[in-house]
C-alpha atoms as a PDB file:
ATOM      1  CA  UNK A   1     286.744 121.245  31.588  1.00  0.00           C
ATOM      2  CA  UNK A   2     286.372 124.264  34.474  1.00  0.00           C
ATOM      3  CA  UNK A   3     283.534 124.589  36.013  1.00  0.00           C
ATOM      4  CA  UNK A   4     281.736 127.783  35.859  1.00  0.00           C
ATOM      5  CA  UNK A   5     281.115 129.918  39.254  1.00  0.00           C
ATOM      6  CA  UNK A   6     277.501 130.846  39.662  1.00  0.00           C
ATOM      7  CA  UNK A   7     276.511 132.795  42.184  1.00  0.00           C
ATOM      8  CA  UNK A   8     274.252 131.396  45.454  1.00  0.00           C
ATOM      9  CA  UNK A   9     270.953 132.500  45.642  1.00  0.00           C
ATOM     10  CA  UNK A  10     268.579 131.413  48.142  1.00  0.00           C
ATOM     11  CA  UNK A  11     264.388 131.752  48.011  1.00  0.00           C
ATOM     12  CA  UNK A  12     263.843 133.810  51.209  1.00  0.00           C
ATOM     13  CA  UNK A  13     260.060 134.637  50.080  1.00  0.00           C
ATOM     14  CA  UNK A  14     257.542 134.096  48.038  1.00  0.00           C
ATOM     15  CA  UNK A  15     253.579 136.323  48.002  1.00  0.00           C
ATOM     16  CA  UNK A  16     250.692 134.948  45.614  1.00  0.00           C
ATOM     17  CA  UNK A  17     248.427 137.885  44.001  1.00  0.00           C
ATOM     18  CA  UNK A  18     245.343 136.065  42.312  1.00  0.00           C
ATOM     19  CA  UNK A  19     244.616 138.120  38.811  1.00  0.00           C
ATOM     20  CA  UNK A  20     242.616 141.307  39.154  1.00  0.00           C
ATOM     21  CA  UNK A  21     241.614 144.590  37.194  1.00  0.00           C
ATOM     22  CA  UNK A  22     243.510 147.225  37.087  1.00  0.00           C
ATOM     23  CA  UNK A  23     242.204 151.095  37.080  1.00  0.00           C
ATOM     24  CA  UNK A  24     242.624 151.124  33.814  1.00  0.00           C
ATOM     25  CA  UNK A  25     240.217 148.421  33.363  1.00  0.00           C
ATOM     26  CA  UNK A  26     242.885 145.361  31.874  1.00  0.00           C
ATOM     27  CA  UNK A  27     242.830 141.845  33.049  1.00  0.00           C
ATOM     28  CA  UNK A  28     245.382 141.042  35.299  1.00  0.00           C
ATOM     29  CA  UNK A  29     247.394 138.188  35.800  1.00  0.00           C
ATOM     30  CA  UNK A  30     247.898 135.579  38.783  1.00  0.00           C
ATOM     31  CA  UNK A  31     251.707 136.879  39.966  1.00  0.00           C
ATOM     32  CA  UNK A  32     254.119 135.385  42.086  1.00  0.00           C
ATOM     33  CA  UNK A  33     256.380 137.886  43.726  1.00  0.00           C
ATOM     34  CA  UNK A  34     259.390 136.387  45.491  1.00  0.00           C
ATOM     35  CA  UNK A  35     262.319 137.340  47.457  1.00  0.00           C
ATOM     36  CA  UNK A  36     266.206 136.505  46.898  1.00  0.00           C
ATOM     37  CA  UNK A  37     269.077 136.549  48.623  1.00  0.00           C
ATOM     38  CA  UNK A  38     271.941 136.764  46.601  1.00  0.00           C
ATOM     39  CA  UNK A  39     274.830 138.431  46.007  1.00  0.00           C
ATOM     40  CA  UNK A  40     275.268 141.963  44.852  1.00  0.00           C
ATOM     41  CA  UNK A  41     277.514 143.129  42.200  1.00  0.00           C
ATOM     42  CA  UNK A  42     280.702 143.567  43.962  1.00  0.00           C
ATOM     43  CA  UNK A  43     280.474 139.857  45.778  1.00  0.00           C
ATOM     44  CA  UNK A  44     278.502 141.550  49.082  1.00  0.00           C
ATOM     45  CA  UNK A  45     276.063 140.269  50.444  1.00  0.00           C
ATOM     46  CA  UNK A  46     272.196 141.469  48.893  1.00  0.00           C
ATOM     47  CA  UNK A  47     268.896 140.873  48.052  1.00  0.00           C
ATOM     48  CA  UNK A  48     266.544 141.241  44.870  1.00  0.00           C
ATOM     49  CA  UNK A  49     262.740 140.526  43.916  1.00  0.00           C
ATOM     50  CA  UNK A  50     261.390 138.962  40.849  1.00  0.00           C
ATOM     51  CA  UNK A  51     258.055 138.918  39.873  1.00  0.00           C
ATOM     52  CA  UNK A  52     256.541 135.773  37.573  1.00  0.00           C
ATOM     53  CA  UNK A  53     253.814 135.743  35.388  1.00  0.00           C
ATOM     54  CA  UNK A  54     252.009 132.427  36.059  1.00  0.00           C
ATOM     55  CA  UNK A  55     250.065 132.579  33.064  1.00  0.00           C
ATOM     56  CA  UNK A  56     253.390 133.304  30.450  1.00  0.00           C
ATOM     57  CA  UNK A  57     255.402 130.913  33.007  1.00  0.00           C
ATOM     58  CA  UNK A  58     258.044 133.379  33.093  1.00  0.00           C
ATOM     59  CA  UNK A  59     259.396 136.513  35.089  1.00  0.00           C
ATOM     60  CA  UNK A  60     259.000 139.586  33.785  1.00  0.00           C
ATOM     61  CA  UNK A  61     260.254 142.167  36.467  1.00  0.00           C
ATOM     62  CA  UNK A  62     263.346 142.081  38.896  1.00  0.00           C
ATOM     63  CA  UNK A  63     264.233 144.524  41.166  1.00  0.00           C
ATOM     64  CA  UNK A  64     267.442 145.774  40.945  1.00  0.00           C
ATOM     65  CA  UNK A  65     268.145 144.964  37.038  1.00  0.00           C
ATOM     66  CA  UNK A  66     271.254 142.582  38.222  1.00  0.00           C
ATOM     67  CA  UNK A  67     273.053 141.652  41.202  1.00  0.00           C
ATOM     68  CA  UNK A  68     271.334 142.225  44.856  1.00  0.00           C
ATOM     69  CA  UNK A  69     271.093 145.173  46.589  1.00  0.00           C
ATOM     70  CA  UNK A  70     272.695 145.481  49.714  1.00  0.00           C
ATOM     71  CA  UNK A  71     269.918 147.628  51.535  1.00  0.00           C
ATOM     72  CA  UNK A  72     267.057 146.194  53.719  1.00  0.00           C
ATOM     73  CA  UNK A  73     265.154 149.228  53.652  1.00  0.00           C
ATOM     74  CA  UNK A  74     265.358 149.771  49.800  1.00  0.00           C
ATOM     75  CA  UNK A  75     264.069 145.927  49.397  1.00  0.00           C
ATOM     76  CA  UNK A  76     261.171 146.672  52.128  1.00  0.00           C
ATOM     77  CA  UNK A  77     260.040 149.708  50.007  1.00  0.00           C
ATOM     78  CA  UNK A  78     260.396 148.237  46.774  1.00  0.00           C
ATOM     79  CA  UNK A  79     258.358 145.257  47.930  1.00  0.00           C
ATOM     80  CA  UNK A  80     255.631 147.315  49.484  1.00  0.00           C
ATOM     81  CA  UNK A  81     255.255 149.278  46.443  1.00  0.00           C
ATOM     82  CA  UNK A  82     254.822 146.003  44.262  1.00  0.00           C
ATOM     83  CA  UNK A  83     252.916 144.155  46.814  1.00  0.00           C
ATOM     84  CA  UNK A  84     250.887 146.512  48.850  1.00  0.00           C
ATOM     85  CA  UNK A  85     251.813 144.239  51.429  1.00  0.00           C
ATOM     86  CA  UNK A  86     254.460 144.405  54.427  1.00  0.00           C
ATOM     87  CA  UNK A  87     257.776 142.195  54.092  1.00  0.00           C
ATOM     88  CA  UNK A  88     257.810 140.419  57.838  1.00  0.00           C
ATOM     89  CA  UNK A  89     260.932 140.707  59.891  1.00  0.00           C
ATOM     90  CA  UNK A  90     261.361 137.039  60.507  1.00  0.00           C
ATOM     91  CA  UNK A  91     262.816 136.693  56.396  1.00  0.00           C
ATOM     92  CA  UNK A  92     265.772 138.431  57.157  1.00  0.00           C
ATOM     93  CA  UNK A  93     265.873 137.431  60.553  1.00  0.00           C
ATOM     94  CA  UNK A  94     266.055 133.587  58.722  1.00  0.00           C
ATOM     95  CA  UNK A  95     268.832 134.273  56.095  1.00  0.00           C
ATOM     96  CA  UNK A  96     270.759 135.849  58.528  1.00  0.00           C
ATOM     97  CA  UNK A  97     270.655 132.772  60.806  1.00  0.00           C
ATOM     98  CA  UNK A  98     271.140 130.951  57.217  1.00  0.00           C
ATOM     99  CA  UNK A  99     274.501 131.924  56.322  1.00  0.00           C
END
């Protein structure tokens, strides 16, 4: 039987957020917001986030849809704008010295 090629991905980073309320006034959620490195579409090499619900147990957001995306400074933005928090230097600086 042939084995199946998966692609690597590594844990690079992970963030807690304890639940909150939102402006609108919902309940929010405890979230786990984590950092990948994998590889990107055409076999480069990338990065994506996923967020996880710790209540449901499962993710439900992952930025980009599929693959990783090859850009530093797109992941840095994208995980500022989900985290309102800074992504520090030293995780890239680590999967670089990684690979």
């Amino acid at each position: 039987m042939a084995e199946a090629i998966v692609p690597q991905e590594r844990l690079l980073y992970a963030s807690y957020s304890p639940p909150h309320i939102y402006e609108d006034g919902t309940d929010g959620q405890p979230i786990v917001t984590a950092l990948f490195r994998e590889p990107t579409n055409g076999g480069g090499k990338g990065y994506s986030i996923r967020e996880y619900s710790l209540a449901k147990g499962s993710m439900f957001y992952r930025f980009p849809k599929s693959g990783g995306h090859w850009s530093r400074a797109v992941i840095r933005e994208e995980w500022y704008r989900e985290t309102e928090t800074r992504l520090p230097d030293w995780v890239f600086e680590a999967a670089d010295s990684a690979c």
